[in-house]
Protein backbone atom coordinates (compact mmCIF):
# COMPACT_ATOMS: atom_id res chain seq x y z
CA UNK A 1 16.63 5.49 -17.50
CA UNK A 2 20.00 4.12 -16.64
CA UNK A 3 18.96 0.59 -14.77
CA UNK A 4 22.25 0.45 -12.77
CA UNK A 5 21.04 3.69 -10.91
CA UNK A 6 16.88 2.29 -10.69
CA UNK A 7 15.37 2.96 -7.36
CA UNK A 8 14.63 -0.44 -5.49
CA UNK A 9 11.91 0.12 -3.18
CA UNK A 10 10.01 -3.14 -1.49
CA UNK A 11 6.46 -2.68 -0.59
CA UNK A 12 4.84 -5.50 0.81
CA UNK A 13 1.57 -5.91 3.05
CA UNK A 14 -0.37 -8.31 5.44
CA UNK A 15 -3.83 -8.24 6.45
CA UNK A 16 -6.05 -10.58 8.81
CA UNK A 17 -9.66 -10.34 9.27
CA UNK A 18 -12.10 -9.10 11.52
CA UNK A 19 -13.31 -12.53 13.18
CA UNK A 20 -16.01 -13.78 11.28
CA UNK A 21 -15.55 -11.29 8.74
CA UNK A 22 -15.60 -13.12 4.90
CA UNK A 23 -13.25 -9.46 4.43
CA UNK A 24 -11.10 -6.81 5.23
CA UNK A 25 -11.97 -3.33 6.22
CA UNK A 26 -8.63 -2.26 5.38
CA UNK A 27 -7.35 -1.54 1.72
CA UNK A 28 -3.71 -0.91 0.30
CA UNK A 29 -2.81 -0.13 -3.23
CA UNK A 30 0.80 0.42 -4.65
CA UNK A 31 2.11 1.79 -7.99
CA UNK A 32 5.22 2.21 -9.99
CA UNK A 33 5.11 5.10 -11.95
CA UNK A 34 7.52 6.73 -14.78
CA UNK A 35 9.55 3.73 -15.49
CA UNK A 36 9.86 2.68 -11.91
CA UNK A 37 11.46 5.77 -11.37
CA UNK A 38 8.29 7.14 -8.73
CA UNK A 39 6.79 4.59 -6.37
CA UNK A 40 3.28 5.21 -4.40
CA UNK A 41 1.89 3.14 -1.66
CA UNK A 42 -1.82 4.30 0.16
CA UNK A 43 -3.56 2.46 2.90
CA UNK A 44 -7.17 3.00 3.74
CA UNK A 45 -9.09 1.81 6.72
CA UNK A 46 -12.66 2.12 5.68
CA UNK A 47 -15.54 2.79 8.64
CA UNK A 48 -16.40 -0.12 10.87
CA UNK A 49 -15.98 -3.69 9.33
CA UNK A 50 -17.36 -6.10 6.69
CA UNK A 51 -18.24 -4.90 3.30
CA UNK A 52 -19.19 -1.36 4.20
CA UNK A 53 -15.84 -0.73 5.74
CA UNK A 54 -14.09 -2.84 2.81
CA UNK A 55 -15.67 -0.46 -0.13
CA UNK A 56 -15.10 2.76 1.95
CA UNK A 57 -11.66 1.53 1.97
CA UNK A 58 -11.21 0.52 -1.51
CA UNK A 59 -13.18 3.37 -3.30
CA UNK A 60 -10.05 5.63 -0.70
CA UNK A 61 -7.08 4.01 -1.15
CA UNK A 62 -8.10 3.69 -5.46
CA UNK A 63 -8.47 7.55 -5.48
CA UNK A 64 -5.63 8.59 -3.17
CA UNK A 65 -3.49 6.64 -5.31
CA UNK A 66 -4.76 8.07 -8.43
CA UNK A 67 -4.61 11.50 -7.22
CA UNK A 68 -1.06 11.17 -5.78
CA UNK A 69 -0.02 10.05 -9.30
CA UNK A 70 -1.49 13.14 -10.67
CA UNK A 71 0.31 15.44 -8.41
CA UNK A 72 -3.24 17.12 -7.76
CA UNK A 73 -2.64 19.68 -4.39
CA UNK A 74 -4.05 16.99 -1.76
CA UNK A 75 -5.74 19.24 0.41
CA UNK A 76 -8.08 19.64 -2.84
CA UNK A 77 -7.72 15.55 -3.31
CA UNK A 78 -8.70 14.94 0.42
CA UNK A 79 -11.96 16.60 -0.08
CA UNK A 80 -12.71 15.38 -3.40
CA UNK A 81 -11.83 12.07 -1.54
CA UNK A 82 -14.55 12.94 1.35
CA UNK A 83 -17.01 14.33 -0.47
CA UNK A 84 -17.01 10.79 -2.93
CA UNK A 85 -17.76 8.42 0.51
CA UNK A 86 -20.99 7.52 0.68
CA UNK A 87 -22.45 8.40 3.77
CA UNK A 88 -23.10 5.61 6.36
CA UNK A 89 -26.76 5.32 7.29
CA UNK A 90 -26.09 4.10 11.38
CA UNK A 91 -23.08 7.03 12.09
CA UNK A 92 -24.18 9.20 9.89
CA UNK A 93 -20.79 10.03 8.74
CA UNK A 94 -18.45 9.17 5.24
CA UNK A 95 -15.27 7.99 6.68
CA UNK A 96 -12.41 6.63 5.72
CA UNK A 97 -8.74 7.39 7.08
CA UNK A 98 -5.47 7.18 4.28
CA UNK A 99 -2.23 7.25 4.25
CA UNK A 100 0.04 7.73 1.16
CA UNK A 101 3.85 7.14 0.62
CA UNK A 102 5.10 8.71 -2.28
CA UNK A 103 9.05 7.89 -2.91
CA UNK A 104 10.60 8.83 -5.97
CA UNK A 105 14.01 8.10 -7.26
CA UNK A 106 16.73 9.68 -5.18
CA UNK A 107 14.75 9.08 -2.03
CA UNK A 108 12.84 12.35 -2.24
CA UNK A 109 9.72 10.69 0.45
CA UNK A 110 6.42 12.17 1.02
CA UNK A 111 4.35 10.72 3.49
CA UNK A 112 0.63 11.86 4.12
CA UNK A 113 -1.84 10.79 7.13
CA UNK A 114 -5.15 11.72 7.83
CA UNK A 115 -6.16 9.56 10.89
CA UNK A 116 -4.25 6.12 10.66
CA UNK A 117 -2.21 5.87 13.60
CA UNK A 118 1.36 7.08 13.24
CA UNK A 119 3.59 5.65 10.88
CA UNK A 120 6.97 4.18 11.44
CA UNK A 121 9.99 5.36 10.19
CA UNK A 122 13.19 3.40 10.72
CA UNK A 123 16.49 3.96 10.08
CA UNK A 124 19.69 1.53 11.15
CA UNK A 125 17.56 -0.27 13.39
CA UNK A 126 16.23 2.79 15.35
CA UNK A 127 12.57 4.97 15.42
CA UNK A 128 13.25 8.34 13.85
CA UNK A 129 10.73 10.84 14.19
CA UNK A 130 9.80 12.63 11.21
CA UNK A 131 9.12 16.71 11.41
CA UNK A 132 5.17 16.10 10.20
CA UNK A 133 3.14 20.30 9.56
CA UNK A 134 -0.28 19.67 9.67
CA UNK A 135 -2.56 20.68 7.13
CA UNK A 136 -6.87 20.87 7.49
CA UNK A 137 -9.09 21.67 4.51
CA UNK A 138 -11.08 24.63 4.69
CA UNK A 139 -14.36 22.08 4.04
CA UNK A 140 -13.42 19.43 6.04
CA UNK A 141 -11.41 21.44 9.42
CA UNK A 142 -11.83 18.53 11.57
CA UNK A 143 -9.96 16.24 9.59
CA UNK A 144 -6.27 17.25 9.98
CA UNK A 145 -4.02 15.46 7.68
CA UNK A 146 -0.18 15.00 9.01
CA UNK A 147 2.62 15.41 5.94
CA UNK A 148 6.42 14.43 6.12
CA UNK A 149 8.87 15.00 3.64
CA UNK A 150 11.85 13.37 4.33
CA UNK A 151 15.21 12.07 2.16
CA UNK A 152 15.20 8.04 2.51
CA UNK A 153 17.86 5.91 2.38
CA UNK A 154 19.07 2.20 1.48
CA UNK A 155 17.65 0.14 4.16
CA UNK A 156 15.35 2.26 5.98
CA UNK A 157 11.95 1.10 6.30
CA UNK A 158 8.37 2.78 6.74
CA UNK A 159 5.59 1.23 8.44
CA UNK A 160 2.25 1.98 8.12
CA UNK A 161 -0.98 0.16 10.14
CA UNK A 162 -4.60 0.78 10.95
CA UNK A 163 -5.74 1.11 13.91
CA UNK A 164 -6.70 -2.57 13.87
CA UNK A 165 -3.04 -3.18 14.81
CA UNK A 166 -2.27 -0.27 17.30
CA UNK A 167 -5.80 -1.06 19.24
CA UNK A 168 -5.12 -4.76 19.27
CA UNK A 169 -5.63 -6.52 22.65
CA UNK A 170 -7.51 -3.68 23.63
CA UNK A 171 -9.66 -4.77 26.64
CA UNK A 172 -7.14 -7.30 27.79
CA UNK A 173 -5.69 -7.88 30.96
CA UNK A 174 -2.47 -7.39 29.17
CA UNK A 175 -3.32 -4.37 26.45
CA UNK A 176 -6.36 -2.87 28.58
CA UNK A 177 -5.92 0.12 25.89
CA UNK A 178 -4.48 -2.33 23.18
CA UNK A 179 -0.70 -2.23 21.61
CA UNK A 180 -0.67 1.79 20.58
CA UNK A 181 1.66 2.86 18.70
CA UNK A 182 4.24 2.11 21.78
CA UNK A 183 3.65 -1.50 21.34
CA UNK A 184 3.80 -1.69 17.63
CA UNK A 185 7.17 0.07 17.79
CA UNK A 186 8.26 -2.06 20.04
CA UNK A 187 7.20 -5.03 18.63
CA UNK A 188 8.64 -3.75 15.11
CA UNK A 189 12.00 -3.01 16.42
């Protein structure tokens, strides 16, 4: 690989816990793959809090990442995905939402959702929004997964939160229905 033409993608991430929470019921996971040549980037927000919500979000985020660096079809991946979750005993439910970012040299970007609140795509200082199909498993219809392709350039930045950070506030006199994705963007930009 010639280094003077290497992709240069930053991927960086902050979490905060739950109050009173020893951890987080978020997970993210990032990759370099082929030399540095293919980067991949998944956040999970795992079901409730605490350790339940931490492992449902770990055990997602490890296998979307190693699926997306297998190039397995993800509509097959997401149910292989939600038929691993173990199934929560209160809810009676397996749940865990993802989102992957798969960039590979040239700027060729893939982003996939199922469930996390919108990311952000931005672009000279301005929210573009992304032409997104969506895309349901024949097993799982009612979870609809959102997929971009786009072509990214220097300096544009993607965004990605749980809704920890879009419902924030929520209940407050001044975010009765928390930040949404409104807020974030606003506070982003």
């Amino acid at each position: 690989m010639n280094h003077d033409a290497a992709l240069f993608l930053e991927v960086d991430f902050s979490q905060c816990r739950k109050h009173r929470q020893d951890i987080c019921g978020d997970a993210f996971k990032s990759q370099k793959l082929a030399g540095g040549a293919r980067i991949l980037a998944t956040l999970s927000d795992g079901l409730g809090s605490g350790v339940k919500a931490n492992i449902l979000a770990e055990m997602t985020a490890a296998m979307a990442l190693r699926f997306a660096a297998s190039d397995m079809d993800f509509i097959h991946s997401a149910e292989v995905m939600m038929d691993a979750l173990p199934v929560c005993q209160v809810r009676k439910i397996a749940y865990a939402t993802f989102t992957i970012v798969d960039c590979a040299f040239g700027g060729k970007t893939q982003i996939i959702e199922m469930d996390n609140p919108p990311f952000l795509y931005i672009r000279n200082g301005k929210a573009l929004s992304l032409n997104c199909r969506e895309m349901a498993s024949p097993k799982w219809r009612e979870r609809v997964m959102r997929v971009a392709d786009t072509a990214a350039r220097p300096e544009d930045r993607i965004v990605l939160v749980s809704d920890g950070v879009t419902q924030a506030g929520i209940g407050s006199r001044d975010f009765p229905l928390g930040w949404r994705p409104e807020g974030l963007q606003s506070f982003v930009l």
